[in-house]
Protein backbone atom coordinates (compact mmCIF):
# COMPACT_ATOMS: atom_id res chain seq x y z
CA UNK A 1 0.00 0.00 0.00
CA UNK A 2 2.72 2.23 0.97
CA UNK A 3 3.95 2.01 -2.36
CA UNK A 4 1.19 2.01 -4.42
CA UNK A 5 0.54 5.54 -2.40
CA UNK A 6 4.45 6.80 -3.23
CA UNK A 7 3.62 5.67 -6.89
CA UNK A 8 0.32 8.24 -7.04
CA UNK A 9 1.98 10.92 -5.18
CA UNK A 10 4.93 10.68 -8.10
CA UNK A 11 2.46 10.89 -10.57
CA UNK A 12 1.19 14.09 -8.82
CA UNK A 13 4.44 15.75 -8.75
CA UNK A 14 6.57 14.59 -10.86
CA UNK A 15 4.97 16.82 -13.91
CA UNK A 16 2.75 14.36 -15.44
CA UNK A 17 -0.44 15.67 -12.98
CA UNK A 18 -0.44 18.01 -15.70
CA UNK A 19 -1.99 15.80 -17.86
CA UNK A 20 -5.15 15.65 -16.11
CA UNK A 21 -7.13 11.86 -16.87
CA UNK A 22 -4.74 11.75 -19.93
CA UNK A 23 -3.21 9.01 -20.88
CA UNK A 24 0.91 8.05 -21.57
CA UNK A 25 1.41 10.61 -18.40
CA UNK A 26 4.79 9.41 -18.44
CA UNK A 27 5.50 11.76 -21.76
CA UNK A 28 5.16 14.81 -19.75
CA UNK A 29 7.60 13.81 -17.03
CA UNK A 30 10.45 16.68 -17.72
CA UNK A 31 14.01 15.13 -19.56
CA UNK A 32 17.28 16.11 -18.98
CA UNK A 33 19.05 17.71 -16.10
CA UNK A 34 19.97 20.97 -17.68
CA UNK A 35 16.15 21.69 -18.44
CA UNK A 36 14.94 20.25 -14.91
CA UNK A 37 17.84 22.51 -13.21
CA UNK A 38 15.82 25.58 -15.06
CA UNK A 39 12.56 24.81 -13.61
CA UNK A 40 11.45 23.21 -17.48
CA UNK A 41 12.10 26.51 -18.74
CA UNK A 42 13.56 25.01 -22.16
CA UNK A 43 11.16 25.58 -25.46
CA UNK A 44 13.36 28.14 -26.75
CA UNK A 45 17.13 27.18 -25.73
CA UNK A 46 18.75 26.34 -28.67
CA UNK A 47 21.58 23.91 -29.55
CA UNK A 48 20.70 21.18 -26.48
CA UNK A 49 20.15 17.80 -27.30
CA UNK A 50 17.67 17.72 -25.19
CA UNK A 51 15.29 19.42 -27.74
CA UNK A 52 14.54 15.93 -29.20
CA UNK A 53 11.86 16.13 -25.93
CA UNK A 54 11.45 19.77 -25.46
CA UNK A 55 10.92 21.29 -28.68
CA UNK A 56 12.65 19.50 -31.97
CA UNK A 57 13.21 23.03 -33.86
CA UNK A 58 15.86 24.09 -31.04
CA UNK A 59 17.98 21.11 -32.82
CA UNK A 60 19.08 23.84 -35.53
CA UNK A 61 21.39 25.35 -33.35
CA UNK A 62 23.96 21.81 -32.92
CA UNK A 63 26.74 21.70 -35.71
CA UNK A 64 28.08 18.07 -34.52
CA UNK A 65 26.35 14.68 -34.00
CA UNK A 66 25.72 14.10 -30.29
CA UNK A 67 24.37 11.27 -28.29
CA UNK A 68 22.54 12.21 -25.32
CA UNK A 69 21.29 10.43 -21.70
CA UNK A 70 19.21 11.15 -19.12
CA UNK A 71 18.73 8.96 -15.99
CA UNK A 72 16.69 9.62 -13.31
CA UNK A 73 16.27 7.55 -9.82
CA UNK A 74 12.60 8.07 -8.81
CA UNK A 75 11.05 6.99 -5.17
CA UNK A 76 11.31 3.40 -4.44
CA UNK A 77 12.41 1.25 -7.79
CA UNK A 78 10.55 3.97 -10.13
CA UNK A 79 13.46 5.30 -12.63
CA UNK A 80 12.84 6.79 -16.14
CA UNK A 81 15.44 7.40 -19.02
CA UNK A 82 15.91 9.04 -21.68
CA UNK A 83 18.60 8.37 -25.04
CA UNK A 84 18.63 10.00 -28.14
CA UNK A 85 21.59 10.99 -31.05
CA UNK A 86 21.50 14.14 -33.11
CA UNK A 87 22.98 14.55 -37.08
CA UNK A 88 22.79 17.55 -38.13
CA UNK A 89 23.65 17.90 -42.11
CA UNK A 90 23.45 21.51 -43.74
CA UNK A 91 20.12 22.92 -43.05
CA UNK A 92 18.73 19.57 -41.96
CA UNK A 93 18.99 17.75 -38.56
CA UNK A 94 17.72 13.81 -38.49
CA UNK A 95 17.77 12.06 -34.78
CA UNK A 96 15.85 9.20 -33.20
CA UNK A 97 15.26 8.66 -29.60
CA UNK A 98 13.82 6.33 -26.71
CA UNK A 99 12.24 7.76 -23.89
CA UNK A 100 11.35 5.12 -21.08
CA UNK A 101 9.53 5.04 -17.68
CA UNK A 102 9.59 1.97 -15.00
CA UNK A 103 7.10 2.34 -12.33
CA UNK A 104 8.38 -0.68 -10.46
CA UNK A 105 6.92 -3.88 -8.82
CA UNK A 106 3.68 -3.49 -6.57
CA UNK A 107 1.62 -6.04 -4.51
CA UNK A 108 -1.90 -7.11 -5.92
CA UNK A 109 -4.23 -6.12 -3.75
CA UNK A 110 -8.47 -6.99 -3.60
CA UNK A 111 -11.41 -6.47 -1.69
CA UNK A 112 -10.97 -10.07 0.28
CA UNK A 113 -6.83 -9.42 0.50
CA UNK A 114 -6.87 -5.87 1.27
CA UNK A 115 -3.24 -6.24 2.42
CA UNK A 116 -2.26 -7.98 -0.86
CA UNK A 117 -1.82 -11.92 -1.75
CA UNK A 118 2.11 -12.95 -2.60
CA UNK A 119 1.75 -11.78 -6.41
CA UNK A 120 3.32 -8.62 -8.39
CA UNK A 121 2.09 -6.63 -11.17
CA UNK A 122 4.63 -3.98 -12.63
CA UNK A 123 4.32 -0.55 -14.82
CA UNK A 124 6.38 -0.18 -17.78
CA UNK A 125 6.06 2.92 -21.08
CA UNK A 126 8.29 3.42 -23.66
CA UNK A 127 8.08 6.09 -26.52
CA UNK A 128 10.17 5.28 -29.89
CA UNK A 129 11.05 8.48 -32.04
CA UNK A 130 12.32 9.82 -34.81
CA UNK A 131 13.04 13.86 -35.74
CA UNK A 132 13.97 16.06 -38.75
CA UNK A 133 14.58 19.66 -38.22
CA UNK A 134 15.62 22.40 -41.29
CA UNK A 135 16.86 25.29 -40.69
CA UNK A 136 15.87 28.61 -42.56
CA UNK A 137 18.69 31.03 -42.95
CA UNK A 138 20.43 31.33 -39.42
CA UNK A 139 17.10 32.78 -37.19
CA UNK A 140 14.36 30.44 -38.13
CA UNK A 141 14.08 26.31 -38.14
CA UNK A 142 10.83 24.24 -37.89
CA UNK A 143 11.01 20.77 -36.77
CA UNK A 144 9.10 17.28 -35.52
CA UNK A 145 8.86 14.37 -34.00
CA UNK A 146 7.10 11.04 -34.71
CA UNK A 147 6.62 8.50 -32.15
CA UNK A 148 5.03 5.63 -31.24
CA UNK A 149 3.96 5.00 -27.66
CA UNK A 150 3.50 2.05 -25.70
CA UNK A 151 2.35 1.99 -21.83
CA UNK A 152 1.72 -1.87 -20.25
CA UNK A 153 -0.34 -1.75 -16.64
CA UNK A 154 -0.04 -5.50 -15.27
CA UNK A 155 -1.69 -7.32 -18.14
CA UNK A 156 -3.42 -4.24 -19.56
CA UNK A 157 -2.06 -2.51 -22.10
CA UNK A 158 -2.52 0.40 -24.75
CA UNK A 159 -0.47 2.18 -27.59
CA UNK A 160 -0.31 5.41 -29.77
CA UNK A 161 1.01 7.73 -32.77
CA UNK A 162 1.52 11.00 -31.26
CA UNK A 163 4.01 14.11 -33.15
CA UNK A 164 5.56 17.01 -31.48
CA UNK A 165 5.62 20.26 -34.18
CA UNK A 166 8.02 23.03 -32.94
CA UNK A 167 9.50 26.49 -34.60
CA UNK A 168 12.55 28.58 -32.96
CA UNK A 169 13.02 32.20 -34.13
CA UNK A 170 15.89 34.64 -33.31
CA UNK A 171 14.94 37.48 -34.96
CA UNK A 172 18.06 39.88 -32.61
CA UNK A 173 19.29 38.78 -29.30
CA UNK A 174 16.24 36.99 -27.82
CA UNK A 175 15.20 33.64 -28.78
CA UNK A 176 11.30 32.79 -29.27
CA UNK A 177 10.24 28.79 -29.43
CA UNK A 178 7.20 27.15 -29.62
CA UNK A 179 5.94 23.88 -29.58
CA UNK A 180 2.79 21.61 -29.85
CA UNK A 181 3.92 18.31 -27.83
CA UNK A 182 2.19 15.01 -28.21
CA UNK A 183 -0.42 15.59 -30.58
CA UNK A 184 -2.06 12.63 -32.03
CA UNK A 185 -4.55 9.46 -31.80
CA UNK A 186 -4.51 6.50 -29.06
CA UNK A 187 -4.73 3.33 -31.46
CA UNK A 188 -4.98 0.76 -28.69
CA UNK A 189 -7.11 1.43 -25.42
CA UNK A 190 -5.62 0.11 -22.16
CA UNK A 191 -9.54 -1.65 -21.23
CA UNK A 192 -12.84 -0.70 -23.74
CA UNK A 193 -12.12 3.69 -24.51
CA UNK A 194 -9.47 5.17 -25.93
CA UNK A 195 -7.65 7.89 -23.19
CA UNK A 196 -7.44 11.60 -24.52
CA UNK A 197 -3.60 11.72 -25.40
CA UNK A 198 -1.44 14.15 -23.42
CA UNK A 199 -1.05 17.00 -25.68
CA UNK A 200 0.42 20.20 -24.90
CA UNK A 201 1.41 23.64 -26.17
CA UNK A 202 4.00 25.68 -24.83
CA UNK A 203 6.03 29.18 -25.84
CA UNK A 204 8.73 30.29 -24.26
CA UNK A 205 11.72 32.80 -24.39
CA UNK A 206 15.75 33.22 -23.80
CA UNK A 207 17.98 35.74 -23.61
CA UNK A 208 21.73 35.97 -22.74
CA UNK A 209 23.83 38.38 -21.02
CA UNK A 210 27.23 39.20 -19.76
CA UNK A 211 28.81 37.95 -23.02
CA UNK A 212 26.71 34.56 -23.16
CA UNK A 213 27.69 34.05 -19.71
CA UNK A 214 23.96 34.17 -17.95
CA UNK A 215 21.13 32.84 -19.72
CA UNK A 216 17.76 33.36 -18.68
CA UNK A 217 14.43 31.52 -20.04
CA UNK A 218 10.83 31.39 -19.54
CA UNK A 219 7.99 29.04 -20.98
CA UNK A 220 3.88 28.95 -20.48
CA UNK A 221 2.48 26.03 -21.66
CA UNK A 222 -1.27 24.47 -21.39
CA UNK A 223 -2.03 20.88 -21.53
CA UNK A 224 -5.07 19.86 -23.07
CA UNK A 225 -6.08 17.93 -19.91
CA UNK A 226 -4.38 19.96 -16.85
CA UNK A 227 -3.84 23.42 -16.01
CA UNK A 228 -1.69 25.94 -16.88
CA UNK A 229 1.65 26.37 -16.23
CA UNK A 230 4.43 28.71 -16.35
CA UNK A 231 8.29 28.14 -15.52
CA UNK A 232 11.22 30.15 -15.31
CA UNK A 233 15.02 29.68 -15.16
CA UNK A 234 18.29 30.55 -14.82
CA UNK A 235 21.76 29.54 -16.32
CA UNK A 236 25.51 30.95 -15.00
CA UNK A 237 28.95 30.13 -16.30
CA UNK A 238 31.35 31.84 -14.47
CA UNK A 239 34.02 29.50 -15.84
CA UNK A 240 34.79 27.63 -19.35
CA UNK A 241 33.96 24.23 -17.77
CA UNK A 242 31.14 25.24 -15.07
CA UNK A 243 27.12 25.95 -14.92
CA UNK A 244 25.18 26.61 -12.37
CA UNK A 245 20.98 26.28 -12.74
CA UNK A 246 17.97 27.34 -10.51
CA UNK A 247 14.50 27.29 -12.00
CA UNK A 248 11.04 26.67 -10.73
CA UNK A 249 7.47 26.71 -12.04
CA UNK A 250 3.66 27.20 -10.88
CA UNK A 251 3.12 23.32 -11.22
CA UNK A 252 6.15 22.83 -8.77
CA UNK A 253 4.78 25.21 -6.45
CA UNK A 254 1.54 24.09 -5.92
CA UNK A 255 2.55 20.77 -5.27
CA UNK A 256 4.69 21.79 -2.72
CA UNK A 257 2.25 23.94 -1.33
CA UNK A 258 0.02 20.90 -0.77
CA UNK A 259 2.70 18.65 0.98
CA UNK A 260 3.20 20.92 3.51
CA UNK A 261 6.85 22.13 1.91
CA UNK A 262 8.21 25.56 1.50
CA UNK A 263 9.54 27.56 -1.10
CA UNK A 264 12.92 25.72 -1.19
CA UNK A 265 10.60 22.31 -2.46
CA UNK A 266 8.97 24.60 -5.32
CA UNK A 267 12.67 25.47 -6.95
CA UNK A 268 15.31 23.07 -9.22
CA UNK A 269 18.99 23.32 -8.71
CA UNK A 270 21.88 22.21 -11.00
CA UNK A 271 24.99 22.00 -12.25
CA UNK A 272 26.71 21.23 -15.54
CA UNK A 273 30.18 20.70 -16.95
CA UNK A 274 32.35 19.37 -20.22
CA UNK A 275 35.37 18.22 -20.50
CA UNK A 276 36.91 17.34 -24.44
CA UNK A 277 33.93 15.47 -25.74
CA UNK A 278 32.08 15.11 -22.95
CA UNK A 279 29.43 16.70 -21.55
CA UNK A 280 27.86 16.19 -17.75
CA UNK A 281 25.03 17.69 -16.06
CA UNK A 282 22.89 16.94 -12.84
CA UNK A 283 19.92 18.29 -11.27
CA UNK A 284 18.35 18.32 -7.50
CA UNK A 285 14.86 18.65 -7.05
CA UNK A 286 13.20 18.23 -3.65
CA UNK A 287 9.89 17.20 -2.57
CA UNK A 288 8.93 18.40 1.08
CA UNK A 289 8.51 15.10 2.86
CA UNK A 290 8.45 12.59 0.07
CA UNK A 291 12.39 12.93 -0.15
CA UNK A 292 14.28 14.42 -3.32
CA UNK A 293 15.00 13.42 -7.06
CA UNK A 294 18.23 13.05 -8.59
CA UNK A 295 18.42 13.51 -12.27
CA UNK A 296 22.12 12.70 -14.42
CA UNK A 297 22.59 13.49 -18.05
CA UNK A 298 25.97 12.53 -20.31
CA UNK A 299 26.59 13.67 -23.18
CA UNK A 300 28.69 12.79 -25.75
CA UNK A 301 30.12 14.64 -29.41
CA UNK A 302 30.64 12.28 -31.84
């Protein structure tokens, strides 16, 4: 029980509460340490891997192939991951990715074995994609994602075709992005309906100061089934090789607000570095009394 109860409460907080009765909650769960660090404030940073998720038209800003990871150690045995590789080629950027989310192991409960009887069901979702970006000139690039879903609840099941559609414009010294995220059809129900899919649109802005030293960003975004939202966040390098994050959001907030936390539980924190080819970031979000998230990304230039 005390898991199944962690298990809901992750659901609440963790981002995908956004999605309202939606179903494939897992897609909004936020990727990538750099973007978590920033409070999700990432629909118009360009040149981050991590766009494969947040918005695909932010791709047009890489010049090199990249592989990118994200891990992230959840409550109990609940992780998610994400793994994706970039190649950009002119004015065109292909990439495919796999975004994942384990829920764990949980006792089957009924009415006659309230306290559960010796068997184990488990959660599992996976998303499959592929993107192509082009670039227009040096301040505009549309892009999008295909993917298919798949989400298995002990012997239930369900699938879908959802695409993301994003465009990125820099028409001076601010960046403007925006992005319709998981748009598309259920084509397997988990039990008789189909669940309305977890669709989103989000906008969002960046600027940078202090000779590309500070960054700042800010996104709004409304999911078809959940309440608005609005983030904002904060990147420093005060060296070459170092990055320090803080971000935080309205969804954050209120979630803290109704575990008892304080402000401190509403905010991300991060850090980021790169070393010849490498690239390594990590992220530290708390949760008032349900204990704190740890999120690790690698990259890698190929």
């Amino acid at each position: 029980m005390k898991k199944i109860l962690a298990a809901v409460m992750l659901t609440i907080i963790s981002g995908s509460a956004s999605a309202g009765t939606a179903g494939f909650a897992f897609l909004q769960v936020p990727v990538g340490a750099r973007a978590v660090a920033m409070g999700g404030a990432f629909t118009a940073i360009p040149g981050d891997p991590m766009g494969l998720y947040w918005n695909p038209a932010t791709l047009a800003g890489m010049q090199e192939q990249m592989f990118t990871s994200t891990y992230t150690g959840y409550l109990m045995d609940m992780q998610a991951g994400f793994v994706g590789w970039v190649n950009p080629t002119g004015n065109d950027l292909t990439g495919v990715f796999v975004n994942y989310f384990y829920g764990g192991s949980f006792t089957r409960t009924s009415m006659m074995n309230p306290t559960g009887n010796g068997e184990e069901f488990s959660t599992n979702s996976v998303a499959l994609g592929g993107t192509y970006v082009h670039r227009f000139g040096e301040s505009f690039s549309v892009g999008t994602n295909a993917k298919f879903v798949y989400s298995s609840i002990d012997s239930y099941s369900g699938n879908a075709f959802l695409v993301d559609v994003g465009a990125w414009y820099k028409p001076t010294l601010i960046s403007f992005g925006f992005v319709v995220r998981n748009a598309g059809i259920q084509t397997k129900a988990f039990y008789r309906e189909n669940d309305p899919v977890p669709t989103t649109i989000a906008a969002g802005a960046s600027v940078e100061f202090l000779d590309d030293r500070l960054l700042v960003a800010a996104d709004v975004s409304y999911p078809f089934q959940g309440d608005f939202d609005a983030a904002l966040g904060v990147e420093y390098s005060p060296m070459d090789m170092l990055s320090l994050r803080a971000g935080g959001n309205l969804h954050d907030k209120n979630a803290a607000d109704n575990a008892g936390g304080s402000f401190f539980d509403a905010l991300a924190f991060g850090a980021g570095t790169n070393w010849d080819i490498f690239s390594f970031d990590y992220a530290f979000k708390p949760f008032a009394d349900l204990g704190n998230i740890h999120r690790f990304s690698l990259g890698i230039t190929l």
